[in-house]
Protein backbone atom coordinates (compact mmCIF):
# COMPACT_ATOMS: atom_id res chain seq x y z
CA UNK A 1 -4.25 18.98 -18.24
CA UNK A 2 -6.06 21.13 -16.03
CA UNK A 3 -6.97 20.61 -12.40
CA UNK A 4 -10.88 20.26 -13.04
CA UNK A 5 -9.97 17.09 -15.20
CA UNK A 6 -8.06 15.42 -12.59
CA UNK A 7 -11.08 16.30 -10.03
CA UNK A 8 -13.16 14.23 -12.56
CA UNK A 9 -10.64 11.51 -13.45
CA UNK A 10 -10.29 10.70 -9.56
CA UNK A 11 -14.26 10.54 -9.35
CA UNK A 12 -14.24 8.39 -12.13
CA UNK A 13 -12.25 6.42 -10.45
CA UNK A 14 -13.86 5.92 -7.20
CA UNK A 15 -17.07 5.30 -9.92
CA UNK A 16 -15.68 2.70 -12.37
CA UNK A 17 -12.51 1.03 -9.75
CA UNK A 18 -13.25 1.32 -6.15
CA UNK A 19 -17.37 1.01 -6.45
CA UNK A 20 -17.29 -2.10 -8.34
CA UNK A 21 -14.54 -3.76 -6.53
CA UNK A 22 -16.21 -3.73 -3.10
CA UNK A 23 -14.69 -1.04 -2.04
CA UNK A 24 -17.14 0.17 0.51
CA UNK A 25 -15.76 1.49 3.68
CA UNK A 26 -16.59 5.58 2.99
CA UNK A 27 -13.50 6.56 4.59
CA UNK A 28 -11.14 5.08 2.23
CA UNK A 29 -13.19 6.09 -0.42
CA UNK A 30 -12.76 9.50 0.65
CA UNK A 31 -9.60 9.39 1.03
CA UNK A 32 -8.64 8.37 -2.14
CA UNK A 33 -11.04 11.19 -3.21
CA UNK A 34 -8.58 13.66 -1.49
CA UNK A 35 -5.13 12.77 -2.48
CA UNK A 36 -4.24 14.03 -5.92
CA UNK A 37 -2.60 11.00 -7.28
CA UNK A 38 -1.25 12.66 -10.49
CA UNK A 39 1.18 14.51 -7.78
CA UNK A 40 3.18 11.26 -7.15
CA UNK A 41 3.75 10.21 -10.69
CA UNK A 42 6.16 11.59 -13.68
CA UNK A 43 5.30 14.70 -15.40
CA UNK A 44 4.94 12.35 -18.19
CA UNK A 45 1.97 9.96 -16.77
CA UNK A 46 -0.19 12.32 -15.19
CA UNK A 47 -2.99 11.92 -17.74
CA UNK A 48 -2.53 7.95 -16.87
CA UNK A 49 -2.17 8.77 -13.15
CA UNK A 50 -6.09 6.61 -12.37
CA UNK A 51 -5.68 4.34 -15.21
CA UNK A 52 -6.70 0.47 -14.21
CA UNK A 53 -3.33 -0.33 -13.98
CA UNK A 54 0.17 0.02 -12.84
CA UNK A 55 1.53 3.81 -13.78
CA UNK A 56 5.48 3.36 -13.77
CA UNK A 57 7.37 5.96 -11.65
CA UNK A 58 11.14 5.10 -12.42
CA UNK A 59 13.89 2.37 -11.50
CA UNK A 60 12.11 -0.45 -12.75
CA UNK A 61 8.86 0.42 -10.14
CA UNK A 62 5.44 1.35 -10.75
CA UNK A 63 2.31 2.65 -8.17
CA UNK A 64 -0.04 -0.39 -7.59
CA UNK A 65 -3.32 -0.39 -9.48
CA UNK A 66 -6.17 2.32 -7.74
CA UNK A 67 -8.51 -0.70 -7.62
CA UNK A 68 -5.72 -2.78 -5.80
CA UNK A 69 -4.49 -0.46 -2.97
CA UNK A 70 -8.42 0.59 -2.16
CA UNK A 71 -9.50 -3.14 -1.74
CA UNK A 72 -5.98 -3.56 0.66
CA UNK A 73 -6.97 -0.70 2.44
CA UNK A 74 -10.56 -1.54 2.46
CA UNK A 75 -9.92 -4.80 4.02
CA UNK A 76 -7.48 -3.30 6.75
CA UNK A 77 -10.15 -1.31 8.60
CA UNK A 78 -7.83 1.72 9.11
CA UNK A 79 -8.77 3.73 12.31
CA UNK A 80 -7.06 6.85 13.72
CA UNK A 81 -6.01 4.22 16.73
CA UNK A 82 -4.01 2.23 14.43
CA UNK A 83 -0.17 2.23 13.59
CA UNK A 84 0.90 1.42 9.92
CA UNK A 85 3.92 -0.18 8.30
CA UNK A 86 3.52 0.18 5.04
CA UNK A 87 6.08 -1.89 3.06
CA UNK A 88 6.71 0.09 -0.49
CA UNK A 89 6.70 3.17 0.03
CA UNK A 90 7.41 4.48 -4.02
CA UNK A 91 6.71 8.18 -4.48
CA UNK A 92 4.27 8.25 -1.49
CA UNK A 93 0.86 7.78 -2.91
CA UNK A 94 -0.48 5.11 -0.41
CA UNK A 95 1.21 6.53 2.44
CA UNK A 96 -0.14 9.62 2.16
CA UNK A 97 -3.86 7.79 1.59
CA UNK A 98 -3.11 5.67 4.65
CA UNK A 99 -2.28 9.16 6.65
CA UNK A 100 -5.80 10.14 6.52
CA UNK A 101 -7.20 7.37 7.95
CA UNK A 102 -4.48 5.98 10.47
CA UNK A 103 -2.87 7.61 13.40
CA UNK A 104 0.40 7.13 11.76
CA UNK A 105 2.68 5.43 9.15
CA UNK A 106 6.20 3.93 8.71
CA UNK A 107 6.49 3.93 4.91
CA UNK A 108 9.78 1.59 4.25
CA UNK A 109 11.39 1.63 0.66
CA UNK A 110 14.16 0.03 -0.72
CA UNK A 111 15.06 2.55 -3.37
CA UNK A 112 17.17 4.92 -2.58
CA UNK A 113 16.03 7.65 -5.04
CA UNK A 114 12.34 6.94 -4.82
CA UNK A 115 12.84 6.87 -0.52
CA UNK A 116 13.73 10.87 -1.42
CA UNK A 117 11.01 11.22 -3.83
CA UNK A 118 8.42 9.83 -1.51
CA UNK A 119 10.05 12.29 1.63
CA UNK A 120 9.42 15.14 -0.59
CA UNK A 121 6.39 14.55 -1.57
CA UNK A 122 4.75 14.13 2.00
CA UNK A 123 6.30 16.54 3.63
CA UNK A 124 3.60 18.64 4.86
CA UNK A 125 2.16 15.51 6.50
CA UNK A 126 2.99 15.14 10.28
CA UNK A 127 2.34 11.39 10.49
CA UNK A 128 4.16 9.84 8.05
CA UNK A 129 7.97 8.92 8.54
CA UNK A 130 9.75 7.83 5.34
CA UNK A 131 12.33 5.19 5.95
CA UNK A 132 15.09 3.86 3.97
CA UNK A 133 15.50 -0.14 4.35
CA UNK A 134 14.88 -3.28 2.79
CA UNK A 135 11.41 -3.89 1.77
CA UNK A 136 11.50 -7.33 3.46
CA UNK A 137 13.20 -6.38 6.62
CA UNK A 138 10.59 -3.52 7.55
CA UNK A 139 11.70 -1.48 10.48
CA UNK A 140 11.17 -2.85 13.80
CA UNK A 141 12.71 0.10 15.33
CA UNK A 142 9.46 2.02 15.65
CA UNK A 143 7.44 -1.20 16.15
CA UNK A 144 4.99 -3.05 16.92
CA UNK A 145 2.43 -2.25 14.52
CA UNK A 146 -1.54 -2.71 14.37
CA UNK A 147 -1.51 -3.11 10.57
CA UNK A 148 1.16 -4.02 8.21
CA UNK A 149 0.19 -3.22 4.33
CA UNK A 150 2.31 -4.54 1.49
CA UNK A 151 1.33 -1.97 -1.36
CA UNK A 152 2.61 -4.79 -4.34
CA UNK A 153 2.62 -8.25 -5.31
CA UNK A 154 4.80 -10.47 -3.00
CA UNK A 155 5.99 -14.16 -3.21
CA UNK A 156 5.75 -14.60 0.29
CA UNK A 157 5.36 -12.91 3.60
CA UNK A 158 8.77 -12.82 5.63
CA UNK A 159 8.88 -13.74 8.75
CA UNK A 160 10.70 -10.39 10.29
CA UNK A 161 7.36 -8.52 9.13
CA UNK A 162 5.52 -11.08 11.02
CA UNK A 163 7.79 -10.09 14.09
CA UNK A 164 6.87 -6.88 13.92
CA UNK A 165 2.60 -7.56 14.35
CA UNK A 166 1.62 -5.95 17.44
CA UNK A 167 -0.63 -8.83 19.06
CA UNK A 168 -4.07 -9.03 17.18
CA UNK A 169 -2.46 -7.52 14.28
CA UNK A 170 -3.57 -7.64 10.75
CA UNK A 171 -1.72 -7.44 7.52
CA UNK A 172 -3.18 -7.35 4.08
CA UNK A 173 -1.10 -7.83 0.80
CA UNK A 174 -1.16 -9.34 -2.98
CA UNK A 175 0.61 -12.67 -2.68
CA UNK A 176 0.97 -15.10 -5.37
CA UNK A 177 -0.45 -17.99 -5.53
CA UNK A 178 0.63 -20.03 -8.29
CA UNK A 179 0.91 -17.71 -11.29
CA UNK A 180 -1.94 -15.77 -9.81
CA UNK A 181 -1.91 -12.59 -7.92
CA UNK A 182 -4.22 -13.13 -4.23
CA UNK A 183 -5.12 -10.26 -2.16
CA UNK A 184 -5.03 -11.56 1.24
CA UNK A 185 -5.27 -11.01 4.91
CA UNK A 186 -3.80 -11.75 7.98
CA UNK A 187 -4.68 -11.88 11.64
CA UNK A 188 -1.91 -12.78 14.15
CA UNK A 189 -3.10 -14.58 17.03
CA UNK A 190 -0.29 -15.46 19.98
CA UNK A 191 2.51 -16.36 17.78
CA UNK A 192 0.24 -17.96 15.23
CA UNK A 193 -1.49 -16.01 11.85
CA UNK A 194 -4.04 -17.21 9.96
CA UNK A 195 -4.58 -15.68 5.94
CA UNK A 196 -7.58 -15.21 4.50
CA UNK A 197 -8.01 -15.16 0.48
CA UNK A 198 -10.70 -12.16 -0.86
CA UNK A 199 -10.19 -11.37 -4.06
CA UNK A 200 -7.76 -12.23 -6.95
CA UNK A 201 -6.09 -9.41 -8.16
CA UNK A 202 -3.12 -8.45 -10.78
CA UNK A 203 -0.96 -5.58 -8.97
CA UNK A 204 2.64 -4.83 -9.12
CA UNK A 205 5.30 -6.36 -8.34
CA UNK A 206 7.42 -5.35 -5.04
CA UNK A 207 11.31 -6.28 -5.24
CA UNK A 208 13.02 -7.94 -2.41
CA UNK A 209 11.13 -10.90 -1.50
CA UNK A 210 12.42 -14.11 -1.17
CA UNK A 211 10.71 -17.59 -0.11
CA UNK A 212 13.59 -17.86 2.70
CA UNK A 213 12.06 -18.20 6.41
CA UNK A 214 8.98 -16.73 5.01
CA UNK A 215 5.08 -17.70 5.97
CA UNK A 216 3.61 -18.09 2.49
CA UNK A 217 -0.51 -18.75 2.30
């Protein structure tokens, strides 16, 4: 498939995903525009690459929805002042989305062989550092952070990620409620966060989350 038709697939994506989702903020819209999404999937699914849902990328993982990560991001009011912890990092796709409208990003993953995918595939971008850990566990070394985005659906929010909120911070991520799917977000407040509900969405899942010492909604 030729470059031209991924140009149009990603505009018909912004068209019939982002536009009709409230996705509104022209800076992630343009974003998404930019990054060539069919680069951080399998040979394979690159004519799937801005389908509506989940396009699997290996070991049991897939890249969240278009529709889902643009309403996260959306909602997380990215500016260059802000430092991102993005939790799920897969091949890179968000991270390098989030790297074009944050000052810089800590993209954790859990899997080993998609943690060197994801390195590989952004490595011509200067603000984004790849890190190997457990999804739930983050990485406080290089924190606080101004936004934490979970890029996948999560049982609950753990309470190290919490720890690692700069004050006034904000996190946005899919949690379930029930056996539905929740976008959320979070502001932190002293020692305190409050979660919002905004939309529901289906997304996929993230491994390593458990309901242990975690702040559910």
């Amino acid at each position: 498939m030729g470059q031209e038709n991924f140009t149009e697939m990603r505009k018909a994506m912004v068209v019939s995903q982002l536009r009709t989702t409230d996705v509104n903020d022209p800076r992630v819209i343009a974003a998404m525009s930019h990054v060539a999404r069919e680069d951080f999937v399998p040979a394979a699914s690159r004519n799937v690459a801005y389908s509506d849902r989940g396009v699997q990328i290996g070991n049991g993982r897939a890249l969240n929805a278009p529709l889902a990560t643009g309403r996260l991001l959306n909602s997380a009011e990215l500016t260059k002042d802000d430092k991102v912890l993005l939790i799920g990092a897969a091949t890179g796709y968000t991270a390098a989305v989030i790297a074009q409208l944050a000052g810089s990003v800590v993209a954790v993953e859990q899997s080993s062989k998609l943690a060197t995918k994801a390195k590989a595939n952004l490595n011509d971008l200067d603000n984004i550092q790849v890190e190997k850990a457990d999804h739930a566990d983050g990485f406080a070394d290089h924190g606080p952070y101004t936004v934490i985005i979970i890029d996948g659906v999560v049982d609950a929010i753990p309470a190290a990620l919490v720890e690692q909120m700069a004050p006034e911070g904000r996190l946005v991520g899919a949690i379930m409620d029930g056996c539905v799917a929740r976008l959320a977000i979070g502001h932190k407040a002293g020692d305190t966060i409050g979660y919002q509900y905004f939309a529901d969405c289906g997304g996929v899942a993230l491994p390593g989350f458990k309901q242990t010492e975690s702040f559910s909604f």
